[in-house]
C-alpha atoms as a PDB file:
ATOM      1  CA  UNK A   1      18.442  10.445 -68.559  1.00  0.00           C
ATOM      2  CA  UNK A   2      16.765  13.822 -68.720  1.00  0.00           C
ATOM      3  CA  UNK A   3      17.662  14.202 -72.414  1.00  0.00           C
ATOM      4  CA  UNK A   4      16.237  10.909 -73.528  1.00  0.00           C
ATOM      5  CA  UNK A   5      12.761  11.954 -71.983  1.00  0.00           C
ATOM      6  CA  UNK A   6      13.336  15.042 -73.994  1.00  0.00           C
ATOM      7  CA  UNK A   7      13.891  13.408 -77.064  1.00  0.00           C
ATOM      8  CA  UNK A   8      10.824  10.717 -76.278  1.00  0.00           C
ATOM      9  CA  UNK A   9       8.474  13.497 -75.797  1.00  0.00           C
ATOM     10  CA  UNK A  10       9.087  15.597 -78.731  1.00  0.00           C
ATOM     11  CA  UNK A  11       9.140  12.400 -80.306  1.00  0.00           C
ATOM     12  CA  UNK A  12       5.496  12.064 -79.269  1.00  0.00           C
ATOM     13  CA  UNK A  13       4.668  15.384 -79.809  1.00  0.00           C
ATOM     14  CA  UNK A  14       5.665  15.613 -83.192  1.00  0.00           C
ATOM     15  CA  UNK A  15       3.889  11.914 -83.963  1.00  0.00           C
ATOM     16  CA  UNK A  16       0.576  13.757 -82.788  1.00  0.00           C
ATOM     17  CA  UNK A  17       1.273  16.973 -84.559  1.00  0.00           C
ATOM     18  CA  UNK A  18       1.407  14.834 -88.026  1.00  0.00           C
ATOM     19  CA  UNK A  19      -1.358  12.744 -86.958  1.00  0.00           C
ATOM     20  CA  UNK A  20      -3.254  15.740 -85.959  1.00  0.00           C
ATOM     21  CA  UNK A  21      -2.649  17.247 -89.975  1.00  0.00           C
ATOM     22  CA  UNK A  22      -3.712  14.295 -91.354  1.00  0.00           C
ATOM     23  CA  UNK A  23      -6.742  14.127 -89.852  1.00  0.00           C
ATOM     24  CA  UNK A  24      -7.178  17.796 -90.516  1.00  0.00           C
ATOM     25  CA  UNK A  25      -6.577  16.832 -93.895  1.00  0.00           C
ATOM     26  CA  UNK A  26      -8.763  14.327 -94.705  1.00  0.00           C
ATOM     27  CA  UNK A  27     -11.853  15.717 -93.092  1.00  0.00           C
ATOM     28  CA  UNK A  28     -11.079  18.671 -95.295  1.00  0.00           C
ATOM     29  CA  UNK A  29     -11.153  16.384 -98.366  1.00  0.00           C
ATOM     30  CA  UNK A  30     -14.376  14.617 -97.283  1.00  0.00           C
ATOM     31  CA  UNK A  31     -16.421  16.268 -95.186  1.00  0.00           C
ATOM     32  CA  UNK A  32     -17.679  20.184 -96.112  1.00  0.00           C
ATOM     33  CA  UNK A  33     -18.633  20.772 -92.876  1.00  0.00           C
ATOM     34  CA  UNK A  34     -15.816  20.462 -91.226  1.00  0.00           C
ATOM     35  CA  UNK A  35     -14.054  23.094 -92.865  1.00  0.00           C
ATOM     36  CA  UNK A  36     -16.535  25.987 -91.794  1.00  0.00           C
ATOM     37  CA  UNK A  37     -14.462  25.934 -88.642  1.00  0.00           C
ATOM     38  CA  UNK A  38     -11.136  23.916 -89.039  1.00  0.00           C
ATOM     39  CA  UNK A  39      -8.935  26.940 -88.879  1.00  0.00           C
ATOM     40  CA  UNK A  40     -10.109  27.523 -85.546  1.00  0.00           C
ATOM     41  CA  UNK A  41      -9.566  24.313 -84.439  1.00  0.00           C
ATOM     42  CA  UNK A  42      -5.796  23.720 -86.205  1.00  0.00           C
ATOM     43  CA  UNK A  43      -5.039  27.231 -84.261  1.00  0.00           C
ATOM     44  CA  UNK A  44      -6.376  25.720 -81.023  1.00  0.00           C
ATOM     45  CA  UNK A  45      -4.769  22.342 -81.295  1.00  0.00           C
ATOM     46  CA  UNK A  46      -1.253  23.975 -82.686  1.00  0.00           C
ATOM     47  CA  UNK A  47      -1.255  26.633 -79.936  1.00  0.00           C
ATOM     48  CA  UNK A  48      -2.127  24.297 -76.833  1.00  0.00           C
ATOM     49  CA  UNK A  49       0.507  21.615 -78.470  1.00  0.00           C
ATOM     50  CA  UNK A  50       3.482  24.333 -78.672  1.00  0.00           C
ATOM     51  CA  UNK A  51       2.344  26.034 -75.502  1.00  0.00           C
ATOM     52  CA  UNK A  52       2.808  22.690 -73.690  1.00  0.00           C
ATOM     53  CA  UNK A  53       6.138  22.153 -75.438  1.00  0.00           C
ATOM     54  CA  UNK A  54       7.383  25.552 -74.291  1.00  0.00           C
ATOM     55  CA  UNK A  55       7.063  24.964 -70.969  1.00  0.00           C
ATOM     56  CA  UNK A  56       8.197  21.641 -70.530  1.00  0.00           C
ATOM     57  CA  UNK A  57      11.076  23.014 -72.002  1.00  0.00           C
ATOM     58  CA  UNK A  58      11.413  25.886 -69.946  1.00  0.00           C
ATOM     59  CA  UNK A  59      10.921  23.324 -66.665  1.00  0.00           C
ATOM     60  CA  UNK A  60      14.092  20.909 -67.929  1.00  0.00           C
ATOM     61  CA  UNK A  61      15.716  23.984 -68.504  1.00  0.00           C
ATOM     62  CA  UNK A  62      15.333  25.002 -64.797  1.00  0.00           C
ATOM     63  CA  UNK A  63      16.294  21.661 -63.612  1.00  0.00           C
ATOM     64  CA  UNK A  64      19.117  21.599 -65.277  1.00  0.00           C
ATOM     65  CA  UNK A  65      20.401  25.014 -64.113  1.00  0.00           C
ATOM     66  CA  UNK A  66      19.536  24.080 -60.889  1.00  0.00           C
ATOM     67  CA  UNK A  67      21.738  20.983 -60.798  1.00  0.00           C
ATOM     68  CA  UNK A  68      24.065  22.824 -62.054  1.00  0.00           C
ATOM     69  CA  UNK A  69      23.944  25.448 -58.716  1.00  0.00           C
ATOM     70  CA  UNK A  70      23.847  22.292 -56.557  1.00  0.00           C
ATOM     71  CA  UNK A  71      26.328  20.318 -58.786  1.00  0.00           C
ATOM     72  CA  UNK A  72      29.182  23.390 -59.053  1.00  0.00           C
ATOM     73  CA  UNK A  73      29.345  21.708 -62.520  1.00  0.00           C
ATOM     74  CA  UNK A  74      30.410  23.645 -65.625  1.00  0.00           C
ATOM     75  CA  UNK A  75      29.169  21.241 -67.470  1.00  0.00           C
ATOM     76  CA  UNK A  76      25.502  21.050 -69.039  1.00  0.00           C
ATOM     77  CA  UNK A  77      25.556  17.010 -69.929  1.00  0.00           C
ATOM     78  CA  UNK A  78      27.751  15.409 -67.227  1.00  0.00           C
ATOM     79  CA  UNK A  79      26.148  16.663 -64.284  1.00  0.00           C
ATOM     80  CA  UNK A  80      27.090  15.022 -60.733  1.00  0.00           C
ATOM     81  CA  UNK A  81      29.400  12.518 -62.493  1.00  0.00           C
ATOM     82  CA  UNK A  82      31.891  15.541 -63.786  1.00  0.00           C
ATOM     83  CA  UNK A  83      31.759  17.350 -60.429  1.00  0.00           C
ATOM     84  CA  UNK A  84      33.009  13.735 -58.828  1.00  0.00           C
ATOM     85  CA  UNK A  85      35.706  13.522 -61.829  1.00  0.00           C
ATOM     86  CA  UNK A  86      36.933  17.006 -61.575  1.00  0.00           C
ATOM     87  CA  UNK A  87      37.002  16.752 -57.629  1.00  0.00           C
ATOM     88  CA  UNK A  88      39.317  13.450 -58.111  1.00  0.00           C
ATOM     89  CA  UNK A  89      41.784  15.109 -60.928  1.00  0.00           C
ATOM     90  CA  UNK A  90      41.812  18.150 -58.936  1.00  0.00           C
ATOM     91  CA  UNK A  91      43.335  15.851 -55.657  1.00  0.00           C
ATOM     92  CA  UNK A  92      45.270  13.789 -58.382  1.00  0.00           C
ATOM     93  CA  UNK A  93      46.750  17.048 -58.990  1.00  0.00           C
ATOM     94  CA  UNK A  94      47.356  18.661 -55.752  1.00  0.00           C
ATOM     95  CA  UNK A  95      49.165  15.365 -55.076  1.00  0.00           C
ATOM     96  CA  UNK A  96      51.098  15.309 -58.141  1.00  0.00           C
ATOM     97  CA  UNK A  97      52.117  18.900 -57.062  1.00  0.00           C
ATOM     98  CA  UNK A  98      53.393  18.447 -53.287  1.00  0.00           C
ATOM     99  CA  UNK A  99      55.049  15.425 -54.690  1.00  0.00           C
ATOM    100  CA  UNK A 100      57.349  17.223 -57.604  1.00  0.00           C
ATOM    101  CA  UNK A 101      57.849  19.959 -54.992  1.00  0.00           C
ATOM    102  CA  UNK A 102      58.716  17.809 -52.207  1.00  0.00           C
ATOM    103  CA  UNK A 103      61.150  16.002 -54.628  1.00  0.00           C
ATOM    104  CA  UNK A 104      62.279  19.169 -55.929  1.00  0.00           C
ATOM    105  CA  UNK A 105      63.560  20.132 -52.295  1.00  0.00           C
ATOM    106  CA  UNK A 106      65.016  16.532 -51.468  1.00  0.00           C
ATOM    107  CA  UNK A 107      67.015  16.504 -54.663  1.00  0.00           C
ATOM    108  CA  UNK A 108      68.136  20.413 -54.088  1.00  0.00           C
ATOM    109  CA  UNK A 109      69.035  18.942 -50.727  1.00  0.00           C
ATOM    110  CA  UNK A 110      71.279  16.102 -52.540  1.00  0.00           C
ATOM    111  CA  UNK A 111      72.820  18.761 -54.731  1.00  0.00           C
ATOM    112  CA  UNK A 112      74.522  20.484 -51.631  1.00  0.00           C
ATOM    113  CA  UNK A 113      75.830  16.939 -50.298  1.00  0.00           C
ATOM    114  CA  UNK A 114      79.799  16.877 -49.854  1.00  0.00           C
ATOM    115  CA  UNK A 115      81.280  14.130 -51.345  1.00  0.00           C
ATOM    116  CA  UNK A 116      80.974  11.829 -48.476  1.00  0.00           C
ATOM    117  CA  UNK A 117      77.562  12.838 -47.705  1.00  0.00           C
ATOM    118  CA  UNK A 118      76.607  11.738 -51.046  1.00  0.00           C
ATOM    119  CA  UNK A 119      77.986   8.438 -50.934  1.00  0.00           C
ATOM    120  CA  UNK A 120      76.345   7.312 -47.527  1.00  0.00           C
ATOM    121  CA  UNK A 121      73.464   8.783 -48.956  1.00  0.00           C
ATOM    122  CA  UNK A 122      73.564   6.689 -52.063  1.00  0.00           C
ATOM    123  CA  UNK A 123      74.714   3.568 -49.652  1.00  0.00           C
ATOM    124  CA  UNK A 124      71.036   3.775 -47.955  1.00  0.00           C
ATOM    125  CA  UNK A 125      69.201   4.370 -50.720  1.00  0.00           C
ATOM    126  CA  UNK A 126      70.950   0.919 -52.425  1.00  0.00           C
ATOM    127  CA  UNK A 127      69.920  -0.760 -49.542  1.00  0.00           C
ATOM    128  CA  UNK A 128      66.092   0.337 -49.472  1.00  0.00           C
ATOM    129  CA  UNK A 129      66.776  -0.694 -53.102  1.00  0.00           C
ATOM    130  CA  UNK A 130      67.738  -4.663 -51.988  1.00  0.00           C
ATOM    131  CA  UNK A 131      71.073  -4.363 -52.514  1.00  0.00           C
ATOM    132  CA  UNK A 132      72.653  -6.250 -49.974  1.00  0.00           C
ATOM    133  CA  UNK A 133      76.673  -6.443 -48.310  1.00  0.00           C
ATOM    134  CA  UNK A 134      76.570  -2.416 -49.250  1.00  0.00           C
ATOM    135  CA  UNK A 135      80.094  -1.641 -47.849  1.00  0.00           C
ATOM    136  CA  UNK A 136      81.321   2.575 -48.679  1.00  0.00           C
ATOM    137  CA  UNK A 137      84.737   2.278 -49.016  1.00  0.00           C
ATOM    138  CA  UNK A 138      87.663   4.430 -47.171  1.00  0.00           C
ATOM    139  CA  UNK A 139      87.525   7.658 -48.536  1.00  0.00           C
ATOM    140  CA  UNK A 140      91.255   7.301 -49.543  1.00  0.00           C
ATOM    141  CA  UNK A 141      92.611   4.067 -51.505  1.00  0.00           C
ATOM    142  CA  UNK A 142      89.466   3.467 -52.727  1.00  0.00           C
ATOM    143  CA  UNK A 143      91.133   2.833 -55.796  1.00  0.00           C
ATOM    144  CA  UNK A 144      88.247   4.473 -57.826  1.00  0.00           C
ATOM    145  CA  UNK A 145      85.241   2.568 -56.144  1.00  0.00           C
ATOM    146  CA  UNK A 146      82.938   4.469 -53.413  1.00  0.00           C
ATOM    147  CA  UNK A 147      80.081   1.300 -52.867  1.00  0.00           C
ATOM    148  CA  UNK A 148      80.560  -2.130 -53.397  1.00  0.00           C
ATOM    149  CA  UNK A 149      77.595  -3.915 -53.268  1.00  0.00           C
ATOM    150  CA  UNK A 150      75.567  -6.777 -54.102  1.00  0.00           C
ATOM    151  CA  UNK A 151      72.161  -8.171 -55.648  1.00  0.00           C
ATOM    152  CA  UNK A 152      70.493 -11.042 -57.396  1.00  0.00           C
ATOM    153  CA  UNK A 153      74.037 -12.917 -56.803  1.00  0.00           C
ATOM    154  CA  UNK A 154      75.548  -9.710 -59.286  1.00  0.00           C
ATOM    155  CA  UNK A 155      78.649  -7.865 -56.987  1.00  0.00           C
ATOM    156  CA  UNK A 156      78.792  -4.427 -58.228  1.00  0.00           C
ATOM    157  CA  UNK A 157      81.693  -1.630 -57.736  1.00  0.00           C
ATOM    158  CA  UNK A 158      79.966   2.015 -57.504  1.00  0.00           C
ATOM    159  CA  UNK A 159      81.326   5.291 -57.904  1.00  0.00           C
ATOM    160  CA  UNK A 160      79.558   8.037 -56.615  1.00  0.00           C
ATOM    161  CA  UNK A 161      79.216  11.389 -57.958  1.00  0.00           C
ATOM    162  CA  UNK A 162      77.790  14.238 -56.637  1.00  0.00           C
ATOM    163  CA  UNK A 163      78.480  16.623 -59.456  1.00  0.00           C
ATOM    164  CA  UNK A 164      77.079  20.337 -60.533  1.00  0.00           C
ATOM    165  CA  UNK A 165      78.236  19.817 -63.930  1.00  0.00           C
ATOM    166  CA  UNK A 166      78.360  17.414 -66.339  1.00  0.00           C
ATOM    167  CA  UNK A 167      80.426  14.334 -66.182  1.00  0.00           C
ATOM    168  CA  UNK A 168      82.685  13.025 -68.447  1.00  0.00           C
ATOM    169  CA  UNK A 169      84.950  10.556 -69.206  1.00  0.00           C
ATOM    170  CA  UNK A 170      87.258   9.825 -66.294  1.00  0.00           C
ATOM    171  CA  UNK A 171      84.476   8.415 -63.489  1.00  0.00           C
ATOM    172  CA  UNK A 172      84.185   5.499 -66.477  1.00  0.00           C
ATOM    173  CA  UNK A 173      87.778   5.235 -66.766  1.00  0.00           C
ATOM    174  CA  UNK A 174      87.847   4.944 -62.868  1.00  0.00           C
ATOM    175  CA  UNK A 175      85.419   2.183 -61.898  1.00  0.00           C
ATOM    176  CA  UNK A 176      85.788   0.426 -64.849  1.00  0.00           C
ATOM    177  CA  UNK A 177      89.620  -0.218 -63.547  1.00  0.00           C
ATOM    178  CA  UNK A 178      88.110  -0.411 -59.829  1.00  0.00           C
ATOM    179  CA  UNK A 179      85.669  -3.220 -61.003  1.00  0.00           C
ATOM    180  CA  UNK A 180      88.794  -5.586 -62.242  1.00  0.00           C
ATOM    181  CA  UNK A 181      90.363  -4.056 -58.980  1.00  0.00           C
ATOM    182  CA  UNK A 182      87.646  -5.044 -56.785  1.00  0.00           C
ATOM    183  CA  UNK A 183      86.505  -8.752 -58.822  1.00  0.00           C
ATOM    184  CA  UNK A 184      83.380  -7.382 -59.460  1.00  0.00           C
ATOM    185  CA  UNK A 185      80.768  -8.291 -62.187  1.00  0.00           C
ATOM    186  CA  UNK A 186      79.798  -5.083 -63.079  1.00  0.00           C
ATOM    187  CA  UNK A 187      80.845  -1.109 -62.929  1.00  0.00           C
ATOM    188  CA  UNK A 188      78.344   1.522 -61.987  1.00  0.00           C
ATOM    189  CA  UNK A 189      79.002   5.341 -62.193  1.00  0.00           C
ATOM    190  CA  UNK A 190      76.082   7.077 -60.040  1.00  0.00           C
ATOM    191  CA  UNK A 191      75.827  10.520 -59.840  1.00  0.00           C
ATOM    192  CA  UNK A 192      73.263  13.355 -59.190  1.00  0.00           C
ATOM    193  CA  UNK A 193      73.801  14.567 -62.876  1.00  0.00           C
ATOM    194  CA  UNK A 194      73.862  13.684 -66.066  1.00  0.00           C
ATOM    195  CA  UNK A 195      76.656  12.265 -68.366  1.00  0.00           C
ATOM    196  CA  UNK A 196      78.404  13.827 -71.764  1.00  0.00           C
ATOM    197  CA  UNK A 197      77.966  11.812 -75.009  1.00  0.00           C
ATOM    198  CA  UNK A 198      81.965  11.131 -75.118  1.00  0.00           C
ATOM    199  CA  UNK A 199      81.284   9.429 -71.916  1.00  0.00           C
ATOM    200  CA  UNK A 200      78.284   7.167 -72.716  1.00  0.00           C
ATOM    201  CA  UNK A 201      79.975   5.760 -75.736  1.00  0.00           C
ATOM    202  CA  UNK A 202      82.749   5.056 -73.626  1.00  0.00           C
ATOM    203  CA  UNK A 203      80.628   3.184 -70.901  1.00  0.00           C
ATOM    204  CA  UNK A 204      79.262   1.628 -73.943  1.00  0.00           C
ATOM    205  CA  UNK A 205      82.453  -0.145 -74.843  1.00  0.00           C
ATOM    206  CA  UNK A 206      83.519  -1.131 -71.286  1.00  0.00           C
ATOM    207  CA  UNK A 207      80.351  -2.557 -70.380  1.00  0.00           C
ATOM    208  CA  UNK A 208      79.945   0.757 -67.484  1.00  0.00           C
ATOM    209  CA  UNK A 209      76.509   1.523 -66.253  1.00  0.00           C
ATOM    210  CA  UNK A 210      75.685   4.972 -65.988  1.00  0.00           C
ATOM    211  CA  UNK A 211      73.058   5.551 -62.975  1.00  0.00           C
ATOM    212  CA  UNK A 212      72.220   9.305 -64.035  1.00  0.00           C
ATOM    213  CA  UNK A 213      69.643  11.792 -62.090  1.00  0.00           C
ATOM    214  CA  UNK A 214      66.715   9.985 -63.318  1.00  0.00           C
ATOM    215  CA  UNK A 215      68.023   6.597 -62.423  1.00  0.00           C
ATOM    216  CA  UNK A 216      68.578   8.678 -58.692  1.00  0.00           C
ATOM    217  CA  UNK A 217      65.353   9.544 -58.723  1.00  0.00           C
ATOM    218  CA  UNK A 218      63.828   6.224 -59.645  1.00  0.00           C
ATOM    219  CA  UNK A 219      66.014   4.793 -56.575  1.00  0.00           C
ATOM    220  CA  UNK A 220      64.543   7.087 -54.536  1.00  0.00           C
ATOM    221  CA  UNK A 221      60.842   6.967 -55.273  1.00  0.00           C
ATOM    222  CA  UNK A 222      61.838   2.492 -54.635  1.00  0.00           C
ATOM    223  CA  UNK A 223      63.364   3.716 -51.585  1.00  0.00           C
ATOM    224  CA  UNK A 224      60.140   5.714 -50.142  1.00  0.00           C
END
């Protein structure tokens, strides 16, 4: 707003200062008396018309810095509006920042689970997912299957993996014979980790889902 009053009134003052020269001009053209003292007056006229200038200037000038004090805005152009933005990306931010930590500590907290741990863990987090019928399996005879589970009328066989390395071919090998085992429509491998190539080509050809860290973590964030 304050720079389009600017604009209009240098605008105006440089319409008058034209006007003013033509005049000047054409009195000097046709009329001798007038030029006897028409340096005087151009001088006068010129002076009181930059003068003015100047310190309308030098006023917007102190307005703006002003705003600026009040505003705590960088900015020259955005004033308030900036201060408001910045304020909201700076508590975007901060909330983006106690939410990585925070998840950074709950999954640290996952990667020191014990086997079982893990899969009761997994077990909730399946249900606060809408799995439903979630049933962890006897730690031994599981016959390679640590969940079974169901949702949208799809019975799946989980095994779970807490891991500090990557995983490789054999958890495929496992549920994929624990599915058949089991009747189940489809084998899942979850694990805290991530998976080798060897063993995503081979889920590829059994028709294995591999639920990797980031899959975890999406489950968790639906979970909470």
């Amino acid at each position: 707003m304050k720079k389009k009053v600017l604009n209009t009134v240098w605008i105006v003052l440089m319409i008058l200062t034209v006007a003013f020269f033509y005049y000047v001009r054409r009195e000097m053209i046709y009329n001798d008396n007038f030029k006897a003292s028409i340096l005087v007056k151009c001088l006068s006229i010129i002076g009181m018309l930059v003068a003015c200038y100047s310190v309308f200037r030098i006023i917007v000038l102190i307005g703006n810095a002003v705003t600026r004090m009040i505003a705590g805005n960088p900015h020259w152009q955005h004033g308030y509006e900036d201060k408001e933005h910045n304020l909201h990306c700076a508590h975007y931010n901060h909330q983006e920042r106690v939410y990585y930590d925070n998840l950074k500590d709950f999954l640290a907290s996952i990667d020191v689970m014990n086997g079982h741990e893990f899969e009761h863990f997994c077990a909730g987090i399946l249900r606060k997912n809408g799995f439903t019928n979630v049933v962890v399996t006897p730690g031994s005879g599981d016959q390679g299957a640590d969940i079974l589970a169901e949702k949208d009328g799809i019975s799946y066989a989980i095994q779970c993996k807490r891991y500090d390395s990557v995983l490789g071919n054999k958890p495929i090998q496992e549920i994929h014979a624990a599915k058949d085992y089991y009747g189940c429509d489809r084998g899942v491998v979850l694990t805290n980790s991530i998976f080798t190539r060897a063993a995503m080509q081979l889920a590829l050809r059994t028709n294995t889902e591999l639920w990797d860290r980031n899959e975890l973590v999406r489950l968790i964030n639906n979970a909470y």
